[in-house]
Protein backbone atom coordinates (compact mmCIF):
# COMPACT_ATOMS: atom_id res chain seq x y z
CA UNK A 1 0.00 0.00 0.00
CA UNK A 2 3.08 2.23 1.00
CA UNK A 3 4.59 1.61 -2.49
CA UNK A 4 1.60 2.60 -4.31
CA UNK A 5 1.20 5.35 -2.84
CA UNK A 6 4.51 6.89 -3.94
CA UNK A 7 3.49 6.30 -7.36
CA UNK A 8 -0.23 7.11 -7.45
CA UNK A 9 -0.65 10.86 -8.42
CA UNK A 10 -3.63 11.85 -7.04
CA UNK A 11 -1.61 11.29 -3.71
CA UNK A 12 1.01 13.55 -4.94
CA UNK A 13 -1.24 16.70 -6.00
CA UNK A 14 -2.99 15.82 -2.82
CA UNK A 15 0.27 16.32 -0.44
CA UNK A 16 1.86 18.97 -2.96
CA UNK A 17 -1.57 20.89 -2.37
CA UNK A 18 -0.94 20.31 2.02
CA UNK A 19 2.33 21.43 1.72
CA UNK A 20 1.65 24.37 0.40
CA UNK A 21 -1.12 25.28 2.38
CA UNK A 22 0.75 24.10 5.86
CA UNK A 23 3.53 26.57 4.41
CA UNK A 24 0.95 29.26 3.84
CA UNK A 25 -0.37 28.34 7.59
CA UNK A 26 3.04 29.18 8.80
CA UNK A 27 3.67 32.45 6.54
CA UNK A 28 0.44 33.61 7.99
CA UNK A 29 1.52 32.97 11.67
CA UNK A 30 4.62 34.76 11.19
CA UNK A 31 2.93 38.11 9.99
CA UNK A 32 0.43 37.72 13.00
CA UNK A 33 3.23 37.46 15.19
CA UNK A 34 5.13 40.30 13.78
CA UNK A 35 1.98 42.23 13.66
CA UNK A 36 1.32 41.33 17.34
CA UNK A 37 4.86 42.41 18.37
CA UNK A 38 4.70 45.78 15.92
CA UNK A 39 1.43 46.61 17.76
CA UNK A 40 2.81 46.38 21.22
CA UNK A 41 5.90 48.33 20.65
CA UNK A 42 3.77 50.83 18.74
CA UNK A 43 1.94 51.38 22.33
CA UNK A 44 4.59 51.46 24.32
CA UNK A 45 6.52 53.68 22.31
CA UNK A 46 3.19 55.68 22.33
CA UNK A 47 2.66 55.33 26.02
CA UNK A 48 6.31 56.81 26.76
CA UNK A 49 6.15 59.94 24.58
CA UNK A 50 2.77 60.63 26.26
CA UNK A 51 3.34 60.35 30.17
CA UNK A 52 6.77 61.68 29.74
CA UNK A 53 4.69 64.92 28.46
CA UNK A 54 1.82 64.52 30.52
CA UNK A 55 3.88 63.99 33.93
CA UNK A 56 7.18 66.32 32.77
CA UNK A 57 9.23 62.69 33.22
CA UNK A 58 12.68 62.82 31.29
CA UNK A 59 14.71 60.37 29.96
CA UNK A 60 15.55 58.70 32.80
CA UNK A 61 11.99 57.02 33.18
CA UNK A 62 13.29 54.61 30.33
CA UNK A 63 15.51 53.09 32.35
CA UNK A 64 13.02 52.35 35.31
CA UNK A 65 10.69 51.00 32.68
CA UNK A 66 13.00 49.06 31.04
CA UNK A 67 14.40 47.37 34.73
CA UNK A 68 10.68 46.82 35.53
CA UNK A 69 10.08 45.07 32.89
CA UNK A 70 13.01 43.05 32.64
CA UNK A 71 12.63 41.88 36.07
CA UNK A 72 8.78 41.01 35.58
CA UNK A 73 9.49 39.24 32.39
CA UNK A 74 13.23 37.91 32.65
CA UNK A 75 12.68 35.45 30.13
CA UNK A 76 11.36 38.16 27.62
CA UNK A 77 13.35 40.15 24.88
CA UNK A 78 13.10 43.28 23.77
CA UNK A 79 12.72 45.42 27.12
CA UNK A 80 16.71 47.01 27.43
CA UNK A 81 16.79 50.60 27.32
CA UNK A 82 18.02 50.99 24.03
CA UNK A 83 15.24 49.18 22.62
CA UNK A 84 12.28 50.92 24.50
CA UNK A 85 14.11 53.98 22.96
CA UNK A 86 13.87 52.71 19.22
CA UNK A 87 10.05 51.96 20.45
CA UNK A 88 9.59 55.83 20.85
CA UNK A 89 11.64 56.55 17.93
CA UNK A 90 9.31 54.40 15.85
CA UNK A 91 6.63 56.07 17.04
CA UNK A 92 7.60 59.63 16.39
CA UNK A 93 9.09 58.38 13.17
CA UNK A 94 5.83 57.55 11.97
CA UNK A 95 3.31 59.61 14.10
CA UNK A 96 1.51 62.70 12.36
CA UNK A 97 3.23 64.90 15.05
CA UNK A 98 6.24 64.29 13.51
CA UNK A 99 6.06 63.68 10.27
CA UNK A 100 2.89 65.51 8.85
CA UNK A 101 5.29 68.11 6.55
CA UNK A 102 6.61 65.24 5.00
CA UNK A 103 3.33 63.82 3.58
CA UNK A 104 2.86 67.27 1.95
CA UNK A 105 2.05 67.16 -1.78
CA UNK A 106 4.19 69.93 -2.35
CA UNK A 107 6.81 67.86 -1.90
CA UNK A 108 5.99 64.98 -3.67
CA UNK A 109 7.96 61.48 -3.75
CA UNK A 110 10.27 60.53 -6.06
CA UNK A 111 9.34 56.98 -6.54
CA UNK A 112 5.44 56.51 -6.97
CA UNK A 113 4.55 54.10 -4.65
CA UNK A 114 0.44 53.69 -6.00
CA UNK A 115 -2.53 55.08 -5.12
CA UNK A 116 -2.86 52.79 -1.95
CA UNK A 117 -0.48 54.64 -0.48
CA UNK A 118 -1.79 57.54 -1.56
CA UNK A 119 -4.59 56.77 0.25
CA UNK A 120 -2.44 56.47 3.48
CA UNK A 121 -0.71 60.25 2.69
CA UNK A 122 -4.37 60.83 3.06
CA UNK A 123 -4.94 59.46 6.80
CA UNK A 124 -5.61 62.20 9.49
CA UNK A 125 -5.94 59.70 12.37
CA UNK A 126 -4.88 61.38 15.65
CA UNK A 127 -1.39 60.97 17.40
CA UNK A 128 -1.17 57.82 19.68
CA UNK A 129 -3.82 55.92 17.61
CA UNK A 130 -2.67 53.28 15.50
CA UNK A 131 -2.61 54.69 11.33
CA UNK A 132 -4.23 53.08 8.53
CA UNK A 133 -0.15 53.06 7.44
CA UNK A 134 0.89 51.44 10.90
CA UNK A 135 -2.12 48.66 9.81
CA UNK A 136 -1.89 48.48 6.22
CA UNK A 137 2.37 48.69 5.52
CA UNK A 138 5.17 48.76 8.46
CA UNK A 139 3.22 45.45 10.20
CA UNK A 140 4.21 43.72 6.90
CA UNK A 141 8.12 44.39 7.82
CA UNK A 142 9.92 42.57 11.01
CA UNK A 143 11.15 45.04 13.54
CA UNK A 144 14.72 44.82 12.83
CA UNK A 145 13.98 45.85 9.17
CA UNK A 146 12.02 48.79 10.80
CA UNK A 147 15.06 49.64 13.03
CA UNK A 148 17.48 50.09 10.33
CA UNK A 149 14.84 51.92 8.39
CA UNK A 150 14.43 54.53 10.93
CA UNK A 151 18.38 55.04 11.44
CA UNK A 152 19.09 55.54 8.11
CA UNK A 153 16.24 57.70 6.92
CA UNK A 154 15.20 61.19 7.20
CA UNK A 155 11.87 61.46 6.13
CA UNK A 156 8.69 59.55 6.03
CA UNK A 157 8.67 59.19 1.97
CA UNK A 158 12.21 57.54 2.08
CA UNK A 159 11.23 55.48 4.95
CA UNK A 160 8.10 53.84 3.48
CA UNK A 161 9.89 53.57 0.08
CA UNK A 162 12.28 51.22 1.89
CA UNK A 163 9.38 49.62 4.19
CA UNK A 164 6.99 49.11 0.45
CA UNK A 165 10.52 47.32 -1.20
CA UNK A 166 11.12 45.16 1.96
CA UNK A 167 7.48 43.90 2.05
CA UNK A 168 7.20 43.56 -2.30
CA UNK A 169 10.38 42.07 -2.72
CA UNK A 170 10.98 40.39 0.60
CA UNK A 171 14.30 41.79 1.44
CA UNK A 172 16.09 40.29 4.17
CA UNK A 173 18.06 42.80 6.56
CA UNK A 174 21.46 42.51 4.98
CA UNK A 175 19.85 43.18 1.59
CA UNK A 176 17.82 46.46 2.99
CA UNK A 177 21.33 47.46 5.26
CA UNK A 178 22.87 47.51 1.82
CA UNK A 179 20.14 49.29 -0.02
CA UNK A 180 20.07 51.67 2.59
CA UNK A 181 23.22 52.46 2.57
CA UNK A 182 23.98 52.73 -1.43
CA UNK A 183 21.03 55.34 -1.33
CA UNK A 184 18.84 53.48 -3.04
CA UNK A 185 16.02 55.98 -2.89
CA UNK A 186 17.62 58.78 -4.10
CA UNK A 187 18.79 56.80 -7.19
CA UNK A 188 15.70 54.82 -8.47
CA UNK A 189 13.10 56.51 -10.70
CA UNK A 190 15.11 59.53 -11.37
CA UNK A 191 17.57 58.65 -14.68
CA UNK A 192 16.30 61.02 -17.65
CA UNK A 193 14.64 59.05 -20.25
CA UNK A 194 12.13 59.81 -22.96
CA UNK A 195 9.24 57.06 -21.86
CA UNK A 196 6.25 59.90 -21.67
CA UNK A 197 6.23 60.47 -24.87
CA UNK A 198 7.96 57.26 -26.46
CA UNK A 199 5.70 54.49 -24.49
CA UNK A 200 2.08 54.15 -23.60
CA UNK A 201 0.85 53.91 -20.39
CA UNK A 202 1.40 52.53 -17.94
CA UNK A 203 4.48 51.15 -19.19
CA UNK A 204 5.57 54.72 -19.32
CA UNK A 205 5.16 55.33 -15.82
CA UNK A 206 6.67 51.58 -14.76
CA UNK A 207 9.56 52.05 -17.11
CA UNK A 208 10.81 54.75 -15.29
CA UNK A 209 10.43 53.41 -11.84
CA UNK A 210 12.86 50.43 -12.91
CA UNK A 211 16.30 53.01 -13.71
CA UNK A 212 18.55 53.98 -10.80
CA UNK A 213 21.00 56.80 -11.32
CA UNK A 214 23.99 56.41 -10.87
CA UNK A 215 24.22 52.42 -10.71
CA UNK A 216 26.20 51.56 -8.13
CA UNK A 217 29.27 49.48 -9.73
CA UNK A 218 31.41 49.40 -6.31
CA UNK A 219 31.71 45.10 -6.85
CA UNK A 220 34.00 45.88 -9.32
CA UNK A 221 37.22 47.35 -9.92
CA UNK A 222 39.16 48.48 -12.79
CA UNK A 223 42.29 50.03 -14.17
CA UNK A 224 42.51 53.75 -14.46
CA UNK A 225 42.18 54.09 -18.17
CA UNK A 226 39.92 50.91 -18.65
CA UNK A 227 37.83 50.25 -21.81
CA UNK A 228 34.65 49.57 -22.60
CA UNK A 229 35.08 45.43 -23.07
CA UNK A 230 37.27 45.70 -19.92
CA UNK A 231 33.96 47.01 -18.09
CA UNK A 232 31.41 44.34 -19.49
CA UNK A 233 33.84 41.78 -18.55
CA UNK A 234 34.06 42.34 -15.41
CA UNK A 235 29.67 42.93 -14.50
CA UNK A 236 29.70 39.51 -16.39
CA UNK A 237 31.86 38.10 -14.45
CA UNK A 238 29.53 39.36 -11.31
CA UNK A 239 26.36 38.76 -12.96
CA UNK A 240 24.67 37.68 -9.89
CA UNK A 241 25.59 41.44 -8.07
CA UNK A 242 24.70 43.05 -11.46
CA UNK A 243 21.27 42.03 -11.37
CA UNK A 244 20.78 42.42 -7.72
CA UNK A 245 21.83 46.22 -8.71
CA UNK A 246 19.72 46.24 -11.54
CA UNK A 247 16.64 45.48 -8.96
CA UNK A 248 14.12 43.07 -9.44
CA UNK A 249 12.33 41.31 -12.74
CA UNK A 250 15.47 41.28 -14.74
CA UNK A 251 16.16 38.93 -16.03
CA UNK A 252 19.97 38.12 -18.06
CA UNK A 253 19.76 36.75 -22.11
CA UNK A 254 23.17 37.35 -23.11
CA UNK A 255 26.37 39.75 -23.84
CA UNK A 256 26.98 40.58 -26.92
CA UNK A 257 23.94 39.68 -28.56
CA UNK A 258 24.40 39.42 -32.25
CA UNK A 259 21.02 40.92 -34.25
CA UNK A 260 21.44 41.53 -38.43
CA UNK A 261 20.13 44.93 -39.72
CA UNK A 262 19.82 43.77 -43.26
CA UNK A 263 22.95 42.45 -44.07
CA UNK A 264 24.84 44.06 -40.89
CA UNK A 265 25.59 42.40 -38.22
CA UNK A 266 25.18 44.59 -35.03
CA UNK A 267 25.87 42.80 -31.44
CA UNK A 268 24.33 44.47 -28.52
CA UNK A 269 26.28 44.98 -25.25
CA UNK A 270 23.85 43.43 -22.95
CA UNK A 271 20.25 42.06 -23.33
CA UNK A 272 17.71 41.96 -20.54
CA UNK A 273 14.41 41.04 -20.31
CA UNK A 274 12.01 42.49 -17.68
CA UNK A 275 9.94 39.94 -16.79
CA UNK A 276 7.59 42.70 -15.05
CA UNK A 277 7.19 44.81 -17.67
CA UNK A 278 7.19 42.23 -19.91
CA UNK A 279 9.49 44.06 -22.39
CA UNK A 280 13.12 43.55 -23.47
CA UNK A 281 15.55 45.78 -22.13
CA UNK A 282 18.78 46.32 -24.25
CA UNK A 283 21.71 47.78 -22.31
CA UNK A 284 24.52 49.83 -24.01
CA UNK A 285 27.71 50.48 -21.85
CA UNK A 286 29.88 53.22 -22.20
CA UNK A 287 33.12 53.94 -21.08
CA UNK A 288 33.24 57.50 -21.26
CA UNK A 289 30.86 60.78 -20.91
CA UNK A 290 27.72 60.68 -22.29
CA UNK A 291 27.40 62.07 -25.74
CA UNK A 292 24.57 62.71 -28.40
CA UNK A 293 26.36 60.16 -30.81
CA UNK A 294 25.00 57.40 -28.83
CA UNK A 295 21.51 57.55 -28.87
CA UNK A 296 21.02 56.71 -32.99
CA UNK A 297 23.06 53.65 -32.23
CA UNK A 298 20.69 52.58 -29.19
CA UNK A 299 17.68 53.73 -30.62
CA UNK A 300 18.65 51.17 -33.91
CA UNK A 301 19.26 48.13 -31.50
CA UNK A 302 16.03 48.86 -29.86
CA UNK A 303 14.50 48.93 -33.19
CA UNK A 304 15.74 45.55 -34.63
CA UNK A 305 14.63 43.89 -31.27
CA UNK A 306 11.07 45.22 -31.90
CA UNK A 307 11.60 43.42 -35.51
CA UNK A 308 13.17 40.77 -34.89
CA UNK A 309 12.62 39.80 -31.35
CA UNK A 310 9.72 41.34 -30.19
CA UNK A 311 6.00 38.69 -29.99
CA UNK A 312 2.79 40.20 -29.70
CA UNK A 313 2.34 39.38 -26.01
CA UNK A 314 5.47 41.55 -25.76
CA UNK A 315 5.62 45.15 -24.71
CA UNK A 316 7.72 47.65 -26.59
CA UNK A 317 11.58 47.22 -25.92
CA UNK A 318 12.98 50.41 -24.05
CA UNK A 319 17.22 51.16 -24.44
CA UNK A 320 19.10 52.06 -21.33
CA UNK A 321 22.49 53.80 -21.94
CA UNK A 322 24.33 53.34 -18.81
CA UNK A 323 27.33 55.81 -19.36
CA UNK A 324 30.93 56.91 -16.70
CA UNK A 325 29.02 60.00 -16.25
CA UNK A 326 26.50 62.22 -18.02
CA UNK A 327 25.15 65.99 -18.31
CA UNK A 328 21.66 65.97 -17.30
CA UNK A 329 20.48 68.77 -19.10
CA UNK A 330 22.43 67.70 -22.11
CA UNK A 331 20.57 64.25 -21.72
CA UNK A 332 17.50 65.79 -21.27
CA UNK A 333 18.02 67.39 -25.11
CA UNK A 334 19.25 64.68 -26.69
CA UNK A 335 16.35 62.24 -25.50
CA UNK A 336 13.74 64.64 -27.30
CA UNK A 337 15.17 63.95 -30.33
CA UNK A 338 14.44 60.31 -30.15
CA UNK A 339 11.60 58.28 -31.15
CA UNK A 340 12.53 55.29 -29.40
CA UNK A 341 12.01 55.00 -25.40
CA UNK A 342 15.69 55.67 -24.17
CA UNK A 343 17.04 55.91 -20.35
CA UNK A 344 20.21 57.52 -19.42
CA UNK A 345 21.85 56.72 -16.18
CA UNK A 346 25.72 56.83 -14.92
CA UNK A 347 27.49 54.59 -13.49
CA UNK A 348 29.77 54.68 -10.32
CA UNK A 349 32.87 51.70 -9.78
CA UNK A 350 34.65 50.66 -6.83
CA UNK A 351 38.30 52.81 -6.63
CA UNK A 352 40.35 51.63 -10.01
CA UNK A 353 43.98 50.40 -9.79
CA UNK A 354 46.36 53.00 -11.10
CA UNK A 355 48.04 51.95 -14.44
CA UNK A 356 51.57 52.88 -13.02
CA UNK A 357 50.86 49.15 -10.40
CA UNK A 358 48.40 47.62 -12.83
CA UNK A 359 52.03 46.38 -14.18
CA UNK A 360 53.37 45.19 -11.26
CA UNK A 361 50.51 42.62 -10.46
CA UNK A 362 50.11 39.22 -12.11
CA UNK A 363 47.58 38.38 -14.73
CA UNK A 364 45.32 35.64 -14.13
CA UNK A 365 47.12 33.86 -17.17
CA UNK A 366 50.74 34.72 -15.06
CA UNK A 367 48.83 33.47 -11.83
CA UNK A 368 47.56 29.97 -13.36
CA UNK A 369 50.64 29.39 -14.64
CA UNK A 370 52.31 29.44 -11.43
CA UNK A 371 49.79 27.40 -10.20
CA UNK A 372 49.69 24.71 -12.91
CA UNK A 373 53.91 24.53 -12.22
CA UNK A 374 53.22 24.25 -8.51
């Protein structure tokens, strides 16, 4: 009976089926029991900024709490005095009191984050009370995620830009701790491009959320005077960190891509397709300042990939020139000139090797050598 159970395959859809909903089961406990922690911190954090202005206690009150609740609860975490302080912090952070000039629309976020949270900028629930954002958004992110958040962030719109990323893309903390600290929100959804006018909506809008400016290159370094192959060599060779940089939904096809334009043969730098968007995404690298020149040689590989490439269930390819540094306005100019949907972002490396050492270190063929004599 055993046997023929391991073969029969209504058996197997059956315990596929439990296993996913046992590992559903468990997802959902976790988020109650964040949620359930979030919500108690949110009160006492609460609780302390309130009697400490009700009753005229200072700081020192923290420390009482914290020892009277250590020695109630010994077996508990959570109640030292620096944490109880990150409790009030997180209130404040996120409380109207403190934050209400940030959710002004005349200072609008950089990165749309939807109409949901618009809804949220929205909320005029009093201090103390928990927010439809409290409810809705930061119970979705562990505490530790919220603690780096609000030491690294200075307002509320960069804050819940990290808090929406870490619940969409389910960052852990090392991955947010890095985000955080390459800037991430100052650099996505900002590179110039031409997608208003070049793409429908709302792959318009989308498209442009995807870019980062600068991209942050700092897993590789180079010589001083490096070229152009030299630099695709080395993001291939740290693909994996290249599309972690790139963000999330792209998705690698190939280097050099080789597409004919009648009887030329043109090879593209880097192809990319963005599963999200559901478009390709054709990536030309350059190794010096941005310049004009390079858009009509973009704009044709984005062209032949619409040809040539491009299905029906496909969206229209966009270009991204990723250049060692650009003028904005000058990019701005250049990209109204173009019919095809164009991004323009620079890039940023770790520190190069100065080409006075570069010949005093071994090659990797000098290196295996040695190695293969060893």
């Amino acid at each position: 009976m055993e046997n023929s159970l391991f073969a029969d395959k209504e058996y197997k859809n059956w315990i596929k089926e439990l296993k996913a909903r046992i590992r559903n089961s468990q997802i959902k406990a976790a988020v109650r029991v964040n949620s359930s922690m979030l919500e108690l911190y949110w009160s006492i954090g609460a609780d302390i900024v309130n009697k400490q202005a009700e009753n005229g206690w200072g700081s020192g009150v923290i420390n009482q709490v914290s020892k009277d609740l250590r020695g109630e609860f010994p077996d508990a975490q959570g109640f030292s005095v620096t944490n109880l302080e990150l409790m009030k912090r997180f209130f404040l952070f996120y409380s109207r009191s403190n934050t209400s000039h940030d959710l002004s629309r005349e200072n609008p976020i950089p990165y749309q984050l939807g109409t949901e949270l618009d809804k949220l900028y929205a909320s005029t629930e009093p201090i103390g009370k928990k927010s439809t954002l409290f409810n809705n958004l930061l119970v979705l992110v562990p505490w530790r995620h919220h603690v780096e958040i609000i030491r690294h962030c200075e307002t509320l719109a960069e804050a819940i830009f990290y808090v929406s990323k870490t619940a969409e893309e389910g960052w852990s903390r090392s991955t947010l701790i890095v985000n955080l600290k390459s800037s991430l929100f100052s650099r996505c959804g900002n590179a110039p491009n031409n997608f208003a006018s070049a793409l429908p909506e709302p792959q318009s809008e989308l498209a442009g959320d995807i870019l980062k400016d600068p991209y942050n290159f700092d897993f590789i370094a180079l010589r001083e005077k490096y070229v152009e192959r030299e630099l695709e060599d080395a993001l291939i060779d740290n693909v994996a960190k290249l599309l972690l940089e790139l963000g999330q939904g792209f998705a690698f096809l190939g280097r050099q891509v080789s597409v004919m334009a009648g009887s030329k043969e043109l090879f593209i730098d880097l192809l990319f397709y963005h599963v999200n968007l559901h478009c390709y995404v054709v990536v030309e690298l350059k190794a010096v300042e941005f310049d004009a020149a390079f858009m009509g040689q973009l704009g044709v590989y984005v062209e032949v990939v619409n040809q040539h490439m491009k299905k029906e269930i496909d969206n229209p390819t966009i270009g991204l020139l990723i250049c060692m540094s650009k003028d904005s306005v000058y990019a701005e100019y250049s990209l109204k000139s173009s019919s095809q949907p164009i991004g323009i972002s620079a890039y940023e490396l770790a520190k190069t090797v100065p080409d006075e050492f570069k010949s005093t270190l071994p090659s990797i063929a000098e290196i295996e050598a040695t190695l293969q004599d060893a």
